[in-house]
N, C-alpha and C. Protein backbone atom coordinates (compact mmCIF):
# COMPACT_ATOMS: atom_id res chain seq x y z
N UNK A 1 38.97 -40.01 -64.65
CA UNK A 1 39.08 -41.44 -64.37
C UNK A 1 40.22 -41.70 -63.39
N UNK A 2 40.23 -42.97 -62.87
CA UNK A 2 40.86 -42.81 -61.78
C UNK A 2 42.30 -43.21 -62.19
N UNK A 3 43.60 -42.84 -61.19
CA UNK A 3 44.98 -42.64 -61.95
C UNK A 3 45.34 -44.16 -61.53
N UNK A 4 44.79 -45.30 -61.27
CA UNK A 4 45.05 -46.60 -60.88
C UNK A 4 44.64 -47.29 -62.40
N UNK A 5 45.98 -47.86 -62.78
CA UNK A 5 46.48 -48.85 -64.19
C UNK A 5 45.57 -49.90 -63.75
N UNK A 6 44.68 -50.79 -64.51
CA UNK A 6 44.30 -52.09 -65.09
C UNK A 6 43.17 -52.30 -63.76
N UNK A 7 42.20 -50.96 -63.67
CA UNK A 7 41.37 -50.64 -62.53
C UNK A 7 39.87 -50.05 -63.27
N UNK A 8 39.40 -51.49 -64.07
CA UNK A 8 38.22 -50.66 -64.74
C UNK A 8 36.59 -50.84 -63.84
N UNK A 9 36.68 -51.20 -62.47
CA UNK A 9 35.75 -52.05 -62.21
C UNK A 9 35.27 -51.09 -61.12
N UNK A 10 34.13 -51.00 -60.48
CA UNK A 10 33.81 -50.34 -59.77
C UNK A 10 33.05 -51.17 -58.16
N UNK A 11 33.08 -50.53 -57.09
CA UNK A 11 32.35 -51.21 -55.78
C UNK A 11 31.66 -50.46 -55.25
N UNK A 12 30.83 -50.93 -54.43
CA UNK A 12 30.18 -50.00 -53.36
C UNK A 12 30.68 -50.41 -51.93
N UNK A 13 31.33 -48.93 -51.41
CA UNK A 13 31.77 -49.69 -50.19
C UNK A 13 30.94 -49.09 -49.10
N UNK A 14 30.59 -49.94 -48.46
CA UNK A 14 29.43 -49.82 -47.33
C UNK A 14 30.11 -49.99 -45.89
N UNK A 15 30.49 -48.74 -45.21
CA UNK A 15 31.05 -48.25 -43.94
C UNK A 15 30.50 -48.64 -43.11
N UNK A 16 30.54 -49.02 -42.03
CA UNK A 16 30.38 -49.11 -40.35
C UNK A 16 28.61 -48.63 -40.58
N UNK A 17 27.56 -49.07 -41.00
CA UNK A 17 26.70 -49.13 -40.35
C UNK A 17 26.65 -50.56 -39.33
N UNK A 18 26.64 -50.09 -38.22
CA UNK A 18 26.84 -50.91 -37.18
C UNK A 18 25.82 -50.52 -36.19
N UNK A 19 25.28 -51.20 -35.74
CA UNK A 19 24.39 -51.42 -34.32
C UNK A 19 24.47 -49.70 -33.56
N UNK A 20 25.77 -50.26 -32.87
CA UNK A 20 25.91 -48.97 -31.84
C UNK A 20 26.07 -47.43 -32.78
N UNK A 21 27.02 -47.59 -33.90
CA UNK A 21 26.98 -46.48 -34.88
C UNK A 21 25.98 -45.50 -35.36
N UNK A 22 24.85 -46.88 -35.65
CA UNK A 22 23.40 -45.98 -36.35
C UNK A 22 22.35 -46.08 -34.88
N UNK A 23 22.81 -46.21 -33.84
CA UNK A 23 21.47 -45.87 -33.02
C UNK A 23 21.63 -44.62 -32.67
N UNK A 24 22.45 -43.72 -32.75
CA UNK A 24 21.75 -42.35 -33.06
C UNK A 24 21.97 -41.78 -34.13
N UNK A 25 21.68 -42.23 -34.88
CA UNK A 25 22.43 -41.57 -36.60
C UNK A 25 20.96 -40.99 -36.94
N UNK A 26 21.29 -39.92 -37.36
CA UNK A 26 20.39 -38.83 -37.81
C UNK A 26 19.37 -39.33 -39.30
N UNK A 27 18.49 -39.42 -39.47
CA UNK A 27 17.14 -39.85 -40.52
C UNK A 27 17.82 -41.46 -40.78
N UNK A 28 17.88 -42.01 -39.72
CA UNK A 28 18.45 -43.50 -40.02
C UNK A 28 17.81 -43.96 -40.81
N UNK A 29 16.24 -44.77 -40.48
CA UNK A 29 15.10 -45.45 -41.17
C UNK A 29 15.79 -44.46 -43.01
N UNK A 30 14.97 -43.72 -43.08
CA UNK A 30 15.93 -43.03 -44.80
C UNK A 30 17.47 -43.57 -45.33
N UNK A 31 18.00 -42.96 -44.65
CA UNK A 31 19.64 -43.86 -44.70
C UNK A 31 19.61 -44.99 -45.21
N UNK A 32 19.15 -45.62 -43.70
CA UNK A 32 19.51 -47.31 -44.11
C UNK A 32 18.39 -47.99 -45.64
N UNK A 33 17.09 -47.16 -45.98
CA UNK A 33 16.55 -47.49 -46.91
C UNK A 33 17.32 -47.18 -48.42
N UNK A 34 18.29 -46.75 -48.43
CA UNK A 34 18.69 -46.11 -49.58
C UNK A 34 20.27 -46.51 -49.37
N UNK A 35 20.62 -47.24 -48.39
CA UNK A 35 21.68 -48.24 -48.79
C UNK A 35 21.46 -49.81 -48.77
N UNK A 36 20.36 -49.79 -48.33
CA UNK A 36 19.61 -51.19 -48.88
C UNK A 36 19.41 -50.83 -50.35
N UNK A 37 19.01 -50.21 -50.76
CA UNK A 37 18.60 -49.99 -52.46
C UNK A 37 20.21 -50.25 -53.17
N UNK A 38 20.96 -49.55 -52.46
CA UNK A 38 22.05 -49.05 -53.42
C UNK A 38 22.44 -50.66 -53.29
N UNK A 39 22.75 -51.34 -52.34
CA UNK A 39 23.28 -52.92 -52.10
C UNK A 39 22.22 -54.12 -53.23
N UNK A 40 21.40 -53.80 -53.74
CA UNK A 40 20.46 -54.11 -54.37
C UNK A 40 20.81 -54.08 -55.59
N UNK A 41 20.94 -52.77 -55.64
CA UNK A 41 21.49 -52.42 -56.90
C UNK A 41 22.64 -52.63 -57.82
N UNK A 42 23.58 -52.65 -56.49
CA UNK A 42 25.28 -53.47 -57.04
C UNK A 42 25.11 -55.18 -56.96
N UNK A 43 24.26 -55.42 -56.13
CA UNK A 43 24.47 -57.01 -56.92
C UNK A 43 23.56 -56.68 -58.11
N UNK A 44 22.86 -56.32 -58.26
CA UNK A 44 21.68 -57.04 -59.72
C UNK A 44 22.92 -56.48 -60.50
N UNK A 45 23.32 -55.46 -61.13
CA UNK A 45 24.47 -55.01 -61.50
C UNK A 45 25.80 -56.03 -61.64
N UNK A 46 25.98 -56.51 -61.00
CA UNK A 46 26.91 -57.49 -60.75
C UNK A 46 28.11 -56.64 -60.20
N UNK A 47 28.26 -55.48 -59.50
CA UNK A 47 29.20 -54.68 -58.96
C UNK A 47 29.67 -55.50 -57.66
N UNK A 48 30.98 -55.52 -56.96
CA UNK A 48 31.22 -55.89 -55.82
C UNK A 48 30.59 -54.69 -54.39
N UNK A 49 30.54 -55.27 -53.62
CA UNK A 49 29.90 -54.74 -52.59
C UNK A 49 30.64 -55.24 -51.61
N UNK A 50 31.14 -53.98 -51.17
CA UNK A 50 32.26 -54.20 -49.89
C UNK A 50 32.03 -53.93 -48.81
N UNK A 51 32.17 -54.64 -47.67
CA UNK A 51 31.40 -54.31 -46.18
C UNK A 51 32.52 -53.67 -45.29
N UNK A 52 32.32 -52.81 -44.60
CA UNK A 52 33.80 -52.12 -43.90
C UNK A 52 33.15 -51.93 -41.56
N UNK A 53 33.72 -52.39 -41.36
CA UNK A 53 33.67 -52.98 -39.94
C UNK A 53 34.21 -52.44 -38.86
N UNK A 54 34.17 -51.03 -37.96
CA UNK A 54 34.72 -50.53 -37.39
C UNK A 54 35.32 -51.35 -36.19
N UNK A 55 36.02 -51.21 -34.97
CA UNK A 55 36.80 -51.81 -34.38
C UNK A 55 36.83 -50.75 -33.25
N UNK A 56 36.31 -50.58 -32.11
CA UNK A 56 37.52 -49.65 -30.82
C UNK A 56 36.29 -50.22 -29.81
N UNK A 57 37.06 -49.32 -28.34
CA UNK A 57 36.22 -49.26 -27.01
C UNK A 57 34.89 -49.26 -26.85
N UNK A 58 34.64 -48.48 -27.78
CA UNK A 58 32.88 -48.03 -27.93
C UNK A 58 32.67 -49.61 -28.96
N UNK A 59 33.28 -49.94 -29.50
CA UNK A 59 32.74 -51.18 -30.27
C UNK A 59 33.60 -52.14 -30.93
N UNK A 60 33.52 -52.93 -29.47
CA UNK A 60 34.31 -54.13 -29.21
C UNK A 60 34.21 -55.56 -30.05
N UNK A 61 35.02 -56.09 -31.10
CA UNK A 61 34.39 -57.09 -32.19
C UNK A 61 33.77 -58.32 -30.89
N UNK A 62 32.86 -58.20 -31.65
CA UNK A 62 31.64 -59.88 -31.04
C UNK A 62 30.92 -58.81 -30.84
N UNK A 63 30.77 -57.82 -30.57
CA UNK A 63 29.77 -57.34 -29.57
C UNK A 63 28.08 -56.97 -29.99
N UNK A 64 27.42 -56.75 -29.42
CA UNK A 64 25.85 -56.50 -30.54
C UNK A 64 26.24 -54.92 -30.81
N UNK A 65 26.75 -53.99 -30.69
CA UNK A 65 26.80 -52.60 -30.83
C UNK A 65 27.69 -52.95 -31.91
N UNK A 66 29.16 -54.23 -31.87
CA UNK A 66 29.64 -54.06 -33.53
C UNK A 66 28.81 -54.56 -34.62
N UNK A 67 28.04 -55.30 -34.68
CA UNK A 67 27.20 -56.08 -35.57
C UNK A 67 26.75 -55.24 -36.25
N UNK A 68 26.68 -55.53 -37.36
CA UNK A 68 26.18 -54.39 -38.65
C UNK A 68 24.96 -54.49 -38.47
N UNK A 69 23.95 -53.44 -38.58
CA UNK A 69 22.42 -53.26 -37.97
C UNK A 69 21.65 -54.62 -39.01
N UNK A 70 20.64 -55.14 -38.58
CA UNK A 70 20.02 -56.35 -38.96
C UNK A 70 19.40 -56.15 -40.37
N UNK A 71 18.90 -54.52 -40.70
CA UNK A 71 18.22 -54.19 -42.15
C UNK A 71 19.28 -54.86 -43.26
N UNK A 72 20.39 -54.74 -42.94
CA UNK A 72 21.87 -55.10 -43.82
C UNK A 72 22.54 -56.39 -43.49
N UNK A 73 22.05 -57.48 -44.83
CA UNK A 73 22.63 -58.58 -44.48
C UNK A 73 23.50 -58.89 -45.21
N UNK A 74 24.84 -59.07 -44.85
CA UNK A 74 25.94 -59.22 -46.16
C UNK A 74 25.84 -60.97 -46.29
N UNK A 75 26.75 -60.77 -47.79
CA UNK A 75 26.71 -62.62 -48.65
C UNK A 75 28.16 -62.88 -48.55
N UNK A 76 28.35 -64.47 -48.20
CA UNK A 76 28.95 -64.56 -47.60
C UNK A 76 30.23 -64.26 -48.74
N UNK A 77 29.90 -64.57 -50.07
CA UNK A 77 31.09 -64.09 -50.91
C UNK A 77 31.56 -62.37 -50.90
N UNK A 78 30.67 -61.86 -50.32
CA UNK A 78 30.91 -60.75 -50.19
C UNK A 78 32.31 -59.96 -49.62
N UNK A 79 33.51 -59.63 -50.22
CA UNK A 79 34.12 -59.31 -48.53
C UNK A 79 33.97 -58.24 -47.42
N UNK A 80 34.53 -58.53 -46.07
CA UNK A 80 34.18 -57.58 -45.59
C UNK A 80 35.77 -57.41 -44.69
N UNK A 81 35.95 -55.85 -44.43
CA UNK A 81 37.29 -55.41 -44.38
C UNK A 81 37.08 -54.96 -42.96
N UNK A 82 37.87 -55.09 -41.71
CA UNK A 82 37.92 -55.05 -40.12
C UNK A 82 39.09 -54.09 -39.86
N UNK A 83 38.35 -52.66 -39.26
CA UNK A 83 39.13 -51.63 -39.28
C UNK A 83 39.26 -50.90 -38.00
N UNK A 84 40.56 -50.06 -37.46
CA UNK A 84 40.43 -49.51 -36.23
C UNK A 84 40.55 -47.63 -36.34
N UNK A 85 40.78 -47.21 -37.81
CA UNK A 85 41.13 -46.19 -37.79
C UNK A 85 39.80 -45.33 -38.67
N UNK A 86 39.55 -44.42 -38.74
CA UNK A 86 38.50 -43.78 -39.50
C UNK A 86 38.86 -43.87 -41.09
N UNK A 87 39.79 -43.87 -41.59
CA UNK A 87 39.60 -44.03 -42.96
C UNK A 87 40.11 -45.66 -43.38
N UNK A 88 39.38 -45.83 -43.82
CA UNK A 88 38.84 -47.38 -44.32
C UNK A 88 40.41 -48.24 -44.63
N UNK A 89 40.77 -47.69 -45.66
CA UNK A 89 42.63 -47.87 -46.03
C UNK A 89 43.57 -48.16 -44.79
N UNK A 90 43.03 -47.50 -43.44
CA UNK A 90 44.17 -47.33 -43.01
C UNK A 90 44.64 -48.64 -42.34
N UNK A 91 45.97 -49.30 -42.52
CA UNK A 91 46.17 -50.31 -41.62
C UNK A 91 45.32 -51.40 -41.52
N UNK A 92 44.41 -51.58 -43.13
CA UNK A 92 43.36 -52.96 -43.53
C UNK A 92 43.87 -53.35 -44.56
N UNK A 93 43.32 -54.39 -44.88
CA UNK A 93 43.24 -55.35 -46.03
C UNK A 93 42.50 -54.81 -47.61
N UNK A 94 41.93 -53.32 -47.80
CA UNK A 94 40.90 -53.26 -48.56
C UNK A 94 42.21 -52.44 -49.75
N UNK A 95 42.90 -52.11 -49.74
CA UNK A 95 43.90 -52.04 -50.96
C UNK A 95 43.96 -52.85 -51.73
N UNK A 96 44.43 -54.00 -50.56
CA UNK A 96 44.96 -55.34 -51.60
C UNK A 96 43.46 -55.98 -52.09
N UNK A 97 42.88 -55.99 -51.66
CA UNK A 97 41.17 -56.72 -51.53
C UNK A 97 40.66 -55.93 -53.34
N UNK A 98 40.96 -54.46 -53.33
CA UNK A 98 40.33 -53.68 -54.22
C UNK A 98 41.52 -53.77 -55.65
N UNK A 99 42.95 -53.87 -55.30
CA UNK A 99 43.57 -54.03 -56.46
C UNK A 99 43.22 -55.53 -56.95
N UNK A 100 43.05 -56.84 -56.31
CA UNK A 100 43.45 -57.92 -56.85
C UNK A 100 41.48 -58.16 -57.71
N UNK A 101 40.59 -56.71 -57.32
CA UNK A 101 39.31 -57.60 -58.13
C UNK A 101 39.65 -56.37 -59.42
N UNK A 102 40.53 -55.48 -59.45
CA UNK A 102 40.59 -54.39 -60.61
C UNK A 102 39.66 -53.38 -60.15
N UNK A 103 39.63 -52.63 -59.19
CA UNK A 103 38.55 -51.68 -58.70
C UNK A 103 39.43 -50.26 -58.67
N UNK A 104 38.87 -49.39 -59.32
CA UNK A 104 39.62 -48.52 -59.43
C UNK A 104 38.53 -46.82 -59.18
N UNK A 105 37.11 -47.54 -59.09
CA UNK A 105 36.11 -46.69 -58.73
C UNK A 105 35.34 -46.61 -57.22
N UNK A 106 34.87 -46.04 -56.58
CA UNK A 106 34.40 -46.74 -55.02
C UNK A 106 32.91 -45.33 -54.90
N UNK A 107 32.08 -46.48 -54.50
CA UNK A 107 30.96 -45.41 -54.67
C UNK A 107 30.52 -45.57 -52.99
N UNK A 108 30.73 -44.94 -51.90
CA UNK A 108 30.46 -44.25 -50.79
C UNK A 108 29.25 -44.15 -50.39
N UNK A 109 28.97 -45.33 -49.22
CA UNK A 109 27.49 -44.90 -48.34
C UNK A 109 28.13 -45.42 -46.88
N UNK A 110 27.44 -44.86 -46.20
CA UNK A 110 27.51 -45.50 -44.22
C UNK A 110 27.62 -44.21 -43.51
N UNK A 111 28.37 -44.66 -42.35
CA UNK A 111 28.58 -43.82 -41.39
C UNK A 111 29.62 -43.75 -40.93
N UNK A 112 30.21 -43.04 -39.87
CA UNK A 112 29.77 -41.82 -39.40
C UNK A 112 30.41 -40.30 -40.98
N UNK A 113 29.07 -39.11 -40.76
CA UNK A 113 29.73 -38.43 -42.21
C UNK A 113 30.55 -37.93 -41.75
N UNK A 114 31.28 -37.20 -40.55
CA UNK A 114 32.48 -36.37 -40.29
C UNK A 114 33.59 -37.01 -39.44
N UNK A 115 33.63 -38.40 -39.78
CA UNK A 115 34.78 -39.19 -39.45
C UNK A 115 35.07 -40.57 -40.33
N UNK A 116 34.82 -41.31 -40.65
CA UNK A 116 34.83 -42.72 -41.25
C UNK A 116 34.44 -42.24 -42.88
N UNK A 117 33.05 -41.50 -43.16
CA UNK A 117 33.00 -41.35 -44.14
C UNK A 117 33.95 -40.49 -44.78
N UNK A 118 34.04 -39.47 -44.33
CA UNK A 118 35.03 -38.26 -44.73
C UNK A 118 36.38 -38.77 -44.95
N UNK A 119 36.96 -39.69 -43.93
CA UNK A 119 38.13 -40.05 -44.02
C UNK A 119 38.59 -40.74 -45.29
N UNK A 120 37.79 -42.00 -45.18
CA UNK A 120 37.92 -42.92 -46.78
C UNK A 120 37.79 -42.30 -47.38
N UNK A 121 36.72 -41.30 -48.18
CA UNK A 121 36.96 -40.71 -49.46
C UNK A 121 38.42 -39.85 -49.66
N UNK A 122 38.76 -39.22 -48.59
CA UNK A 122 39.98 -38.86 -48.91
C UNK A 122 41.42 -39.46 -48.98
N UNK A 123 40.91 -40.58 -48.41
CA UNK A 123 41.97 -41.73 -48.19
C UNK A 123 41.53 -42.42 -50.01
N UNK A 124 40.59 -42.34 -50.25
CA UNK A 124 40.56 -43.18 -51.89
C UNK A 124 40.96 -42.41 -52.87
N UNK A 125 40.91 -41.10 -52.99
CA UNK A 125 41.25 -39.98 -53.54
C UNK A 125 42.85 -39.81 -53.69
N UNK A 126 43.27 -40.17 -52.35
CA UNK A 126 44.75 -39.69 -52.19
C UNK A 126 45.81 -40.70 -52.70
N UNK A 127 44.90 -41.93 -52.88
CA UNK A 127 45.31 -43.53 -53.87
C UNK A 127 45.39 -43.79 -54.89
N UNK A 128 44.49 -42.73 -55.03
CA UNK A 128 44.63 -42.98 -56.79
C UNK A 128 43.05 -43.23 -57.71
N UNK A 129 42.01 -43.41 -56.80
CA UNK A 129 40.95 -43.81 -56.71
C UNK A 129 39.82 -42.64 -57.08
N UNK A 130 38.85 -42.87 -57.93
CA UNK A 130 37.60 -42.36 -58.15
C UNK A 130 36.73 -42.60 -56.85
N UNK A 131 35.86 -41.35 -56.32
CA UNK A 131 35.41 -41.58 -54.93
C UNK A 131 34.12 -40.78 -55.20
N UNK A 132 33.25 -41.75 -55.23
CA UNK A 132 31.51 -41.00 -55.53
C UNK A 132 30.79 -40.99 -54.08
N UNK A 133 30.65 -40.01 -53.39
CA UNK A 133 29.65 -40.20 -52.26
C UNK A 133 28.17 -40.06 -52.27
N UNK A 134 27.42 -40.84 -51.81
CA UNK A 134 26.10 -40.92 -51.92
C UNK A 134 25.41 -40.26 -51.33
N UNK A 135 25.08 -38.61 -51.62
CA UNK A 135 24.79 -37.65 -50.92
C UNK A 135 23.43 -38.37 -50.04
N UNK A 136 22.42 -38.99 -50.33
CA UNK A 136 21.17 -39.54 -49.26
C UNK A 136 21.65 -40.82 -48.58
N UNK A 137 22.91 -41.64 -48.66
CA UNK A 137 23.06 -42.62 -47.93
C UNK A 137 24.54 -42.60 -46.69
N UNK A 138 24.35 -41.75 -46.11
CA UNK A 138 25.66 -41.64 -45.14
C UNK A 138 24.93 -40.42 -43.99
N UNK A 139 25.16 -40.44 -43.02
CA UNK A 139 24.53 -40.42 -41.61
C UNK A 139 25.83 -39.86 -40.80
N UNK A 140 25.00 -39.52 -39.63
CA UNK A 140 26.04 -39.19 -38.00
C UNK A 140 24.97 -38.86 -37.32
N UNK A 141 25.36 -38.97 -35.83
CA UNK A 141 25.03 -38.58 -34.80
C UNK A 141 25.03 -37.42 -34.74
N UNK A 142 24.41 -36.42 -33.80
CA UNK A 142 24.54 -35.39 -33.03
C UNK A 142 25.52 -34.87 -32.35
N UNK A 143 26.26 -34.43 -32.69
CA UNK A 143 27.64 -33.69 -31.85
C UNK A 143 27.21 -32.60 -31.40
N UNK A 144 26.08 -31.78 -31.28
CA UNK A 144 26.26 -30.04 -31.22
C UNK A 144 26.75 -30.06 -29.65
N UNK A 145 26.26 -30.93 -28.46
CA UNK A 145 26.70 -30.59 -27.60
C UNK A 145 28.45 -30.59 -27.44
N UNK A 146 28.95 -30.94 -28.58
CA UNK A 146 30.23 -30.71 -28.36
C UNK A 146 31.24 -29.69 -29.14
N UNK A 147 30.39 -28.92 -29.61
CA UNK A 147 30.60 -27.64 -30.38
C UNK A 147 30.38 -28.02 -32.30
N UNK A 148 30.00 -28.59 -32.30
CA UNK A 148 29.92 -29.00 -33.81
C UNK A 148 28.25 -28.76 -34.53
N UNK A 149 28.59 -28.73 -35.96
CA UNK A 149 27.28 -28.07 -36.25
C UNK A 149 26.29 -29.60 -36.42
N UNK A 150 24.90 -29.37 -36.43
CA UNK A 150 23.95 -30.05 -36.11
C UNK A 150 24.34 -31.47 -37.25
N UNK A 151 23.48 -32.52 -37.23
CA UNK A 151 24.33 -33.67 -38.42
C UNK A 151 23.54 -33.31 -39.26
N UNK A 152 22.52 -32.47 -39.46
CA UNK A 152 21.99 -32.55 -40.98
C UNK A 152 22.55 -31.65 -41.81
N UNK A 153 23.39 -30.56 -40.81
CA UNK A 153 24.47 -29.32 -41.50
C UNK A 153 25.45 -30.07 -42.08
N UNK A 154 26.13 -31.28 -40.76
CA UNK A 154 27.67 -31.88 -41.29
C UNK A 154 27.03 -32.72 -42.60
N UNK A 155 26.27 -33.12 -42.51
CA UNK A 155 25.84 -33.85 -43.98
C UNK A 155 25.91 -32.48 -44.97
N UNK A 156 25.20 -31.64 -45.07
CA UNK A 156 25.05 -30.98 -46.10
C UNK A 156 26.00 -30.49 -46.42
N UNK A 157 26.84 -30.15 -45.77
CA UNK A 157 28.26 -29.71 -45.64
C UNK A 157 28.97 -30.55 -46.81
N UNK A 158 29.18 -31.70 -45.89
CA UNK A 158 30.35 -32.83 -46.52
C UNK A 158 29.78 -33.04 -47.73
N UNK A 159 28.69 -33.12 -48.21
CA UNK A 159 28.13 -33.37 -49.86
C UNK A 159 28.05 -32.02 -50.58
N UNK A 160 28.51 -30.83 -50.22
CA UNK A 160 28.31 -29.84 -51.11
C UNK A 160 30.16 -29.87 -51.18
N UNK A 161 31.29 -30.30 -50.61
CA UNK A 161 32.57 -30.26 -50.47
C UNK A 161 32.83 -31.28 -51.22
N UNK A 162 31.98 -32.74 -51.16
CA UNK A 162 32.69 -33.31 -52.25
C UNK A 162 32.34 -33.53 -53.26
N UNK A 163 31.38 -32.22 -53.52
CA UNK A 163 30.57 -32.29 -54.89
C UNK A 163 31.67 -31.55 -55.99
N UNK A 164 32.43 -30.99 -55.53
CA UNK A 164 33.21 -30.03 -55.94
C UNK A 164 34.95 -30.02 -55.46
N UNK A 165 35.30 -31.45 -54.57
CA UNK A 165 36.26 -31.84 -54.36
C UNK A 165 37.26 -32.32 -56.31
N UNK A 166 38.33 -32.07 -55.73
CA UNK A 166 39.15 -31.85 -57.38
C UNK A 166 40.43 -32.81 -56.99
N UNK A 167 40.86 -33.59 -58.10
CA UNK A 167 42.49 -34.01 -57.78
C UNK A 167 42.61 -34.52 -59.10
N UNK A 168 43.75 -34.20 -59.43
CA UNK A 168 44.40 -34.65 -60.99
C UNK A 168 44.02 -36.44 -61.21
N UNK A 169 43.59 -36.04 -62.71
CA UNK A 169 43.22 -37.59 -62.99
C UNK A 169 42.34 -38.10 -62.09
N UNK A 170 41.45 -37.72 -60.98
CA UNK A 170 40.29 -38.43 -60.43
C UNK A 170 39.21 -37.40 -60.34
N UNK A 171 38.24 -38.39 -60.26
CA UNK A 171 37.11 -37.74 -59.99
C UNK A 171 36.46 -38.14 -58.61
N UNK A 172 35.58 -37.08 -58.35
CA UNK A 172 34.81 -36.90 -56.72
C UNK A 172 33.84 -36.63 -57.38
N UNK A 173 32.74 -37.01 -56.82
CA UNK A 173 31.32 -36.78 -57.25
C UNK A 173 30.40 -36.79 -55.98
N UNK A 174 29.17 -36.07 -55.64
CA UNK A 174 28.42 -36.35 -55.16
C UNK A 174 27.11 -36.35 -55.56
N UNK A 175 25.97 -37.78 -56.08
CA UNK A 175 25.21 -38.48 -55.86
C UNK A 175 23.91 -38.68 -55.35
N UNK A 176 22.82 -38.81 -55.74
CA UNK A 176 21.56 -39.34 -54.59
C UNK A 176 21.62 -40.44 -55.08
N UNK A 177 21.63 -41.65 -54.23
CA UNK A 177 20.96 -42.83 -54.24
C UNK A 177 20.08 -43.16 -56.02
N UNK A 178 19.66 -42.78 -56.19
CA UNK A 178 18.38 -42.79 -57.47
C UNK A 178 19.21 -42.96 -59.26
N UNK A 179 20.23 -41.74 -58.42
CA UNK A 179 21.48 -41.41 -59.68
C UNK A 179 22.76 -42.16 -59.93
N UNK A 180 22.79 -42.94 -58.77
CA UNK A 180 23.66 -43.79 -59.15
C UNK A 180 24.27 -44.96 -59.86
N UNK A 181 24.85 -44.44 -60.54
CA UNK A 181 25.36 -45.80 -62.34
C UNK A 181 26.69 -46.31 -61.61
N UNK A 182 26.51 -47.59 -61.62
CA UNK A 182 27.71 -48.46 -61.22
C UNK A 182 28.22 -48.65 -62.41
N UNK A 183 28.01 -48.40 -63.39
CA UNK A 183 28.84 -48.40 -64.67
C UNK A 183 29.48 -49.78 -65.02
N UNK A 184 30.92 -49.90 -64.96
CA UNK A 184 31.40 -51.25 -65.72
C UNK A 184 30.96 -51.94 -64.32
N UNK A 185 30.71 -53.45 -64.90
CA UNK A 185 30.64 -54.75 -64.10
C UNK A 185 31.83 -55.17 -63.94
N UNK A 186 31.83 -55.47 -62.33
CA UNK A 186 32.91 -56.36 -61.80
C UNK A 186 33.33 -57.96 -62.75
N UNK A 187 34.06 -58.04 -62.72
CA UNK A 187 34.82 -59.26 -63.64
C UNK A 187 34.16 -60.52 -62.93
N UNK A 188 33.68 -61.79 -63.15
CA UNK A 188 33.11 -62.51 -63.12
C UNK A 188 34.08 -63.53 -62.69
């Protein structure tokens, strides 16, 4: 359980699927169907559902490449956290956002898997935080032309690492979509 005091509540935080992000993201149509489910699933649940908003050159805020792809429509009570660095924590609002609803669990879908995703979980991990990644809902592009292994490797990769990722007093888990228990309800 996670080492964060008076943190019984759990979220789903939903990364930078964004316009420009997922137009080459590897089995997108799949992806994005199985974080539509999971977003489905944390409201009927009554779980919070957190929207996370990348920020740089390649994707300039206003722009249609930042806009979160159209399958994904957030509510407006929903919050959503505006970020420039790959791990979600860094230099945002989603600490304070996640201590003041009692969230002490964070269950992991979006993009990109070997930067944004990778980062936050270890950035939630290193907080104090329970960090479940959703082995069928998180994506990347194609890097091989830049020496990197293909994205369906870096996926398989990053979900067999944090299936088996370890840190005192927390847990890492990795997940399909289907298996996922949001467990306690967000406070009302």
């Amino acid at each position: 359980m996670t080492t964060l005091t008076d943190r019984p509540n759990t979220a789903l935080l939903v990364v930078d699927v964004q316009n420009g992000v997922m137009q080459g993201a590897h089995d997108r149509s799949a992806v994005l169907a199985n974080i539509t489910a999971l977003v489905e699933k944390a409201r009927a649940n009554g779980v919070e559902v957190v929207w996370v908003q990348h920020t740089s050159d390649e994707l300039p805020r206003g722009s249609e490449v930042w806009e979160y792809v159209p399958e994904l429509v957030r509510r407006e009570p929903e919050p959503l956290v505006h970020k420039a660095y790959g791990d979600s924590f860094e230099d945002t609002d989603l600490e304070a956002l996640l201590a003041e609803r009692g969230i002490g669990r964070l269950v992991v879908a979006g993009a990109q898997t070997d930067a944004c995703i990778r980062s936050t979980l270890h950035g939630a991990i290193t907080r104090g935080y329970d960090a479940t990644l959703v082995s069928d809902a998180h994506t990347t592009e194609d890097l091989s032309a830049y020496g990197a292994p293909g994205p369906g490797e870096v996926i398989a990769h990053t979900n067999l690492y944090w299936q088996y990722h370890t840190a005192p007093g927390r847990t890492a888990e990795t997940v399909k979509t289907a298996e996922v228990e949001f467990g306690v309800k967000a406070q009302a």
